[in-house]
PDB file of N, CA and C in Angstrom:
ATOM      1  N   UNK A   1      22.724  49.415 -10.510  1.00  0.00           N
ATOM      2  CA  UNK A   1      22.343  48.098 -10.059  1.00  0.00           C
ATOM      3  C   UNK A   1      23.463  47.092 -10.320  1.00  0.00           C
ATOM      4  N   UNK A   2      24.003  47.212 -11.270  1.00  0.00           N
ATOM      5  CA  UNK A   2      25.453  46.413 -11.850  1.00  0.00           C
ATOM      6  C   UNK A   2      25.989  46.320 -10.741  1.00  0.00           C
ATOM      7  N   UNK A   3      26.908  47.626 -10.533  1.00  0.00           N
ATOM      8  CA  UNK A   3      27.919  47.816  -9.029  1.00  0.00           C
ATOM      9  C   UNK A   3      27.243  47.305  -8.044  1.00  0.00           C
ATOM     10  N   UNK A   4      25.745  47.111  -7.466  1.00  0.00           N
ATOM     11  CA  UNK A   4      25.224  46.690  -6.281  1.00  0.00           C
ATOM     12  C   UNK A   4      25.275  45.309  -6.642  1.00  0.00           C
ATOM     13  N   UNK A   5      24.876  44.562  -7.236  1.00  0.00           N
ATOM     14  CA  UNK A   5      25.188  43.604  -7.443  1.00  0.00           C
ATOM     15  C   UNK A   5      26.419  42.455  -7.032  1.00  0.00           C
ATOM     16  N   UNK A   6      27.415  43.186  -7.845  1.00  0.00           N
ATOM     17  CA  UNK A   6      29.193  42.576  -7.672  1.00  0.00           C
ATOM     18  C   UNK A   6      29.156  42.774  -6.004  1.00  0.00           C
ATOM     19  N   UNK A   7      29.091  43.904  -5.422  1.00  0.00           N
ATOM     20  CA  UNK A   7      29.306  43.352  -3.958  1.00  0.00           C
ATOM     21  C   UNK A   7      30.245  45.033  -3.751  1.00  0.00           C
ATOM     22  N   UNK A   8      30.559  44.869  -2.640  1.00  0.00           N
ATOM     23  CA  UNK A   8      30.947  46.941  -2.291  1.00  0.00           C
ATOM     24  C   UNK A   8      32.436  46.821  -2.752  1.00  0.00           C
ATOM     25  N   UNK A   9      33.235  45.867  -2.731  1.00  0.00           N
ATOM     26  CA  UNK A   9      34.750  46.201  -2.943  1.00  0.00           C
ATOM     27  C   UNK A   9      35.272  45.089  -4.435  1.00  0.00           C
ATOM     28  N   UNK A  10      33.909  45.382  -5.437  1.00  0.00           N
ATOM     29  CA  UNK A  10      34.454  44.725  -6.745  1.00  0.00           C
ATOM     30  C   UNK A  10      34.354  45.730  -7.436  1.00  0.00           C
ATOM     31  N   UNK A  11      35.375  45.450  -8.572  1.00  0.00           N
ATOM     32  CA  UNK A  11      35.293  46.211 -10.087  1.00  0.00           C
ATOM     33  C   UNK A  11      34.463  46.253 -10.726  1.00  0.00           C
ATOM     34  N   UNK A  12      33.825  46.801 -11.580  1.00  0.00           N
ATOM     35  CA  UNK A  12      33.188  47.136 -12.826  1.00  0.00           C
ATOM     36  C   UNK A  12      33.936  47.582 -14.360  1.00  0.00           C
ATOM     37  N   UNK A  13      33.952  46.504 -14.982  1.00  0.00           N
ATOM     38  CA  UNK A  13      34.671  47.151 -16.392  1.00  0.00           C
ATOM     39  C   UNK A  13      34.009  47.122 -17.495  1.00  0.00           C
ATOM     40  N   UNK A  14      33.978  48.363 -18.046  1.00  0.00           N
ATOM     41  CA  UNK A  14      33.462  48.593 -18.975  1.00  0.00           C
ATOM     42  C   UNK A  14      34.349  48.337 -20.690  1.00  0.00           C
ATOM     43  N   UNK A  15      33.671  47.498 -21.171  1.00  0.00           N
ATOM     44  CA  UNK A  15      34.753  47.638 -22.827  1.00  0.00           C
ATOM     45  C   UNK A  15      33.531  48.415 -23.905  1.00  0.00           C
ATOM     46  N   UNK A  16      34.138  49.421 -24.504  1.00  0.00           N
ATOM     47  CA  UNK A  16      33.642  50.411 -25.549  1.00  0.00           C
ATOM     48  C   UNK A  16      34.763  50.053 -26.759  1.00  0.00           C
ATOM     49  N   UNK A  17      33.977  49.217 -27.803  1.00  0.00           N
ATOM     50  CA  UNK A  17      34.303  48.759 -29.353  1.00  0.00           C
ATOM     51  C   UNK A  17      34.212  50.096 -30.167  1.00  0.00           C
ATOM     52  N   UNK A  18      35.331  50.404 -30.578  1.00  0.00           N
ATOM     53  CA  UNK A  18      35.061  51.912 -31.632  1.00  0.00           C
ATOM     54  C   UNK A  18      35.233  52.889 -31.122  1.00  0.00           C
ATOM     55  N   UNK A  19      35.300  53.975 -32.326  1.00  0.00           N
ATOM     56  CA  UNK A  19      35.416  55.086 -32.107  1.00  0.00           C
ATOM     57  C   UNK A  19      34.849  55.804 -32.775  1.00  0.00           C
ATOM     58  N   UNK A  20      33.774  55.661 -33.217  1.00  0.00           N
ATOM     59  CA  UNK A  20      32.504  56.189 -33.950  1.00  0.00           C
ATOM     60  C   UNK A  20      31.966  56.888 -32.786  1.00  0.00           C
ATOM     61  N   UNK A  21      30.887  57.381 -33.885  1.00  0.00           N
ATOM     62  CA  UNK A  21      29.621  58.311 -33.105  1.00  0.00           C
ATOM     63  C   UNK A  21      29.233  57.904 -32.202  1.00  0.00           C
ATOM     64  N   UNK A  22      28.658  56.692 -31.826  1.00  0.00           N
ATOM     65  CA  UNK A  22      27.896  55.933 -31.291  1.00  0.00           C
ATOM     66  C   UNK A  22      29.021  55.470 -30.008  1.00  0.00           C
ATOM     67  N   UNK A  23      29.592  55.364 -30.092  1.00  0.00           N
ATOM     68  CA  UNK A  23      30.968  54.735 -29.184  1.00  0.00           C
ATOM     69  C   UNK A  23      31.209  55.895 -28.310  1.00  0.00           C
ATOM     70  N   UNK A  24      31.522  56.914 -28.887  1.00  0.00           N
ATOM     71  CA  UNK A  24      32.125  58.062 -28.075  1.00  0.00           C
ATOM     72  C   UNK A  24      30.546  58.579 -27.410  1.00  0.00           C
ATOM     73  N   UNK A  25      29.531  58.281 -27.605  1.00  0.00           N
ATOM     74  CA  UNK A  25      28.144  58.936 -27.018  1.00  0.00           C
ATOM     75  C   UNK A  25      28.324  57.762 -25.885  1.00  0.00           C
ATOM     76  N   UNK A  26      28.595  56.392 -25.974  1.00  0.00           N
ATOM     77  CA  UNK A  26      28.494  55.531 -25.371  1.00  0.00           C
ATOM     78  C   UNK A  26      29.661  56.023 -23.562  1.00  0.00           C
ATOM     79  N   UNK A  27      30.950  56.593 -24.003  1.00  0.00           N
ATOM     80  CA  UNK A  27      31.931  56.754 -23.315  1.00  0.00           C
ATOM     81  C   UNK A  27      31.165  57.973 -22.702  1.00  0.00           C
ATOM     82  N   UNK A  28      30.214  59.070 -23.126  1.00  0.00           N
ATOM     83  CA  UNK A  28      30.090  59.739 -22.615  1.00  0.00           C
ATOM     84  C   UNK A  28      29.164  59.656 -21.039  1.00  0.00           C
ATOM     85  N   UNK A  29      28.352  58.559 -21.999  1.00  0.00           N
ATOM     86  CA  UNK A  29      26.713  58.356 -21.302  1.00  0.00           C
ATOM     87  C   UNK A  29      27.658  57.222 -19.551  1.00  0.00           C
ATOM     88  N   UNK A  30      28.302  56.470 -19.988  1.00  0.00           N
ATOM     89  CA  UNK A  30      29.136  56.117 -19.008  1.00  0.00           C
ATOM     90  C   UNK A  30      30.031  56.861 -18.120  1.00  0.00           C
ATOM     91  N   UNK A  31      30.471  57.526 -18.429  1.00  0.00           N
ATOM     92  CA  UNK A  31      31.366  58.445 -17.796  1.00  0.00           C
ATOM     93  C   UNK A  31      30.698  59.561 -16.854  1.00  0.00           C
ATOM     94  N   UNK A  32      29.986  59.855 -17.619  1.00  0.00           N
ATOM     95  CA  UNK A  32      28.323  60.897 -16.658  1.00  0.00           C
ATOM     96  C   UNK A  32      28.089  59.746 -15.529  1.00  0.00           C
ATOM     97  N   UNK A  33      27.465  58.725 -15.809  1.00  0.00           N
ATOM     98  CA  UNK A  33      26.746  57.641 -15.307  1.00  0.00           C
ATOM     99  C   UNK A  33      27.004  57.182 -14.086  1.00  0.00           C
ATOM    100  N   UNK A  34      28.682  57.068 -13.859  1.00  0.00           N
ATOM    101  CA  UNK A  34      29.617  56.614 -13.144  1.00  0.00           C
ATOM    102  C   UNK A  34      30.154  57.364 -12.798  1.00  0.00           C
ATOM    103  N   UNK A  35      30.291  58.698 -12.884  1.00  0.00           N
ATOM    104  CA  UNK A  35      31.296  59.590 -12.407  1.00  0.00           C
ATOM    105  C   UNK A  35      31.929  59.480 -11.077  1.00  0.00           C
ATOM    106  N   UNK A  36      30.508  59.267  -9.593  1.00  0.00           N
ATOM    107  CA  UNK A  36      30.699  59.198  -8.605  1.00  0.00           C
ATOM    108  C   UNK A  36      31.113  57.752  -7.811  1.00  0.00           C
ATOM    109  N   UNK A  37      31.474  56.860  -9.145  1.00  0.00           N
ATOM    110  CA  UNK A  37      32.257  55.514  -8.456  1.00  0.00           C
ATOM    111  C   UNK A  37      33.817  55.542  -9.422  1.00  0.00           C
ATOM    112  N   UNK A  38      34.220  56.439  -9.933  1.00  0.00           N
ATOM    113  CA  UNK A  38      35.474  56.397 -10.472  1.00  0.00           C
ATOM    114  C   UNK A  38      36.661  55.082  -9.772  1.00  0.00           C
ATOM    115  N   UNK A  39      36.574  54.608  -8.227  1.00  0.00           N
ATOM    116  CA  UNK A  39      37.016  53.541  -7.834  1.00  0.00           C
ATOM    117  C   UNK A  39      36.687  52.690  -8.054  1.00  0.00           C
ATOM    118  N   UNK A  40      35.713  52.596  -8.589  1.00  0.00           N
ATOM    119  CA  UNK A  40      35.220  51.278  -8.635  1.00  0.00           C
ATOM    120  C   UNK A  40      34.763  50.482  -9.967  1.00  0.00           C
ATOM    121  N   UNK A  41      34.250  51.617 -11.317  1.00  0.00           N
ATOM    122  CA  UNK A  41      34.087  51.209 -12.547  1.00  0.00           C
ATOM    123  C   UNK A  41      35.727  51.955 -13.312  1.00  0.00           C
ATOM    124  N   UNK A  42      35.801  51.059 -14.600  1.00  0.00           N
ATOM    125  CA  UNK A  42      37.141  51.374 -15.280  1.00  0.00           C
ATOM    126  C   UNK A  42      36.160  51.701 -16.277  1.00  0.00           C
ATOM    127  N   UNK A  43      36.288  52.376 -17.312  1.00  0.00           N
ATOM    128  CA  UNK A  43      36.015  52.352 -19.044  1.00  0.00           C
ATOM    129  C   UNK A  43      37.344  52.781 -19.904  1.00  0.00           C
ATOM    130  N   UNK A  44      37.337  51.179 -20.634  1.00  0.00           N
ATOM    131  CA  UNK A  44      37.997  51.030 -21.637  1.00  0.00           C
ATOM    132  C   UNK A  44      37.462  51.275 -23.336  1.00  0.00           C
ATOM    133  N   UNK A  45      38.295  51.674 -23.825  1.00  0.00           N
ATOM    134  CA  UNK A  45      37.880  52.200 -25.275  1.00  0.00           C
ATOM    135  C   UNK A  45      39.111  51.283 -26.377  1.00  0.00           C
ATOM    136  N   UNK A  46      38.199  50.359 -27.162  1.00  0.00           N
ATOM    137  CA  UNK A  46      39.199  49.642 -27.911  1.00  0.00           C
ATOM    138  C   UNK A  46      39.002  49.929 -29.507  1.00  0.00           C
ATOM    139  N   UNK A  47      40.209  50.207 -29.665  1.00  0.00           N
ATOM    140  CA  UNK A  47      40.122  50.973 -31.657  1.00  0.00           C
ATOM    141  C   UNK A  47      41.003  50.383 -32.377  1.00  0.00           C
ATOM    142  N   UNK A  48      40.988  50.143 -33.400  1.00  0.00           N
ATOM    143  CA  UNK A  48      42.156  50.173 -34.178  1.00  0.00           C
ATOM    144  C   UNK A  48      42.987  50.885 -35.203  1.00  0.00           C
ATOM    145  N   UNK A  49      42.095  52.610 -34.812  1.00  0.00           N
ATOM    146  CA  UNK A  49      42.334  53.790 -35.696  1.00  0.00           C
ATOM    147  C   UNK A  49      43.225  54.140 -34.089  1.00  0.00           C
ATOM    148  N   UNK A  50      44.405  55.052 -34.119  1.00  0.00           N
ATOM    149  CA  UNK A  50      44.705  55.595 -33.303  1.00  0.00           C
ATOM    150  C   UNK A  50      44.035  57.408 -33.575  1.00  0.00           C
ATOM    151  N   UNK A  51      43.504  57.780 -34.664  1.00  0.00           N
ATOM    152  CA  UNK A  51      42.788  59.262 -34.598  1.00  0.00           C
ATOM    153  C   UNK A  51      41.584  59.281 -33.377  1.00  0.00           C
ATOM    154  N   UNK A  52      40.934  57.893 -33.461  1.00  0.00           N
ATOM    155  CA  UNK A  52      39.436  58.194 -32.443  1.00  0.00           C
ATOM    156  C   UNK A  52      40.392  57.152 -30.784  1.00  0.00           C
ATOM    157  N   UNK A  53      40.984  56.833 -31.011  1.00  0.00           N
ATOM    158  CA  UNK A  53      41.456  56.745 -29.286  1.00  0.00           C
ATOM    159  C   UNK A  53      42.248  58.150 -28.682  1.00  0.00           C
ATOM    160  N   UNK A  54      42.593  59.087 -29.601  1.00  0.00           N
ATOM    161  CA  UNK A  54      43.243  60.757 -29.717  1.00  0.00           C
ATOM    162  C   UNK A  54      41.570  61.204 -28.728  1.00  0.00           C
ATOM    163  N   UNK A  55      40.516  61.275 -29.686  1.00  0.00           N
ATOM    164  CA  UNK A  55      39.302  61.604 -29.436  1.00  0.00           C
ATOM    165  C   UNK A  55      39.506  61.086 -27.690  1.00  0.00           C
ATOM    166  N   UNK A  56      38.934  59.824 -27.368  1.00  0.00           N
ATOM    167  CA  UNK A  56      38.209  59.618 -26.270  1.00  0.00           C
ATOM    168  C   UNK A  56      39.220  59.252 -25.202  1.00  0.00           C
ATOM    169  N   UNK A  57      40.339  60.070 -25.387  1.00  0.00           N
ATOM    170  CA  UNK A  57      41.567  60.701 -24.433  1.00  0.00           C
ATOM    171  C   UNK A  57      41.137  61.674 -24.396  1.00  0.00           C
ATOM    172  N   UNK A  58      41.408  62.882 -25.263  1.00  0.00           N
ATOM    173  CA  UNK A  58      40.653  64.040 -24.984  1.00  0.00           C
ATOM    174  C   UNK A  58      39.408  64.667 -24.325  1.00  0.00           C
ATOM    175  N   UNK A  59      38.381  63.604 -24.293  1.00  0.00           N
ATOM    176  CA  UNK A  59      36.891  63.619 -23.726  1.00  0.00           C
ATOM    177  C   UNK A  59      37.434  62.672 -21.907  1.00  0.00           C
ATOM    178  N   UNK A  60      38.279  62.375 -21.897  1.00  0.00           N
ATOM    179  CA  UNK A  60      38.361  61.825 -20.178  1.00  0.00           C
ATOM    180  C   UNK A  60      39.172  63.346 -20.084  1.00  0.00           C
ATOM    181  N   UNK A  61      39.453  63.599 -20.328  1.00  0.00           N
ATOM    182  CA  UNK A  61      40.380  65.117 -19.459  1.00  0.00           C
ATOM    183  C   UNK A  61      39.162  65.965 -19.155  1.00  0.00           C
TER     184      UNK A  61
END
């Protein structure tokens, strides 16, 4: 409903705080969610550990 909303040729960006449990379930549940608008939603993951931005690089491949 988000994406219908903005209109057919806008962005969607997503910001994901952390790299906890909860964060990386979050990147997942989005990434499933959205799979089939990859043009159109971004998800960003913001950390300030570089070990869990390692993580949710590894989980987009």
């Amino acid at each position: 409903q988000l994406v219908k909303e903005r209109g057919e040729n806008s962005l969607c960006k997503i910001l994901i705080v952390g790299t906890g449990g909860l964060a990386l379930w979050a990147l997942r549940i989005a990434a499933y969610h959205f799979s089939n608008m990859k043009d159109r939603v971004t998800i960003t993951i913001a950390s300030l550990k570089d070990d869990g931005l390692k993580m949710a690089q590894e989980f987009q491949r």
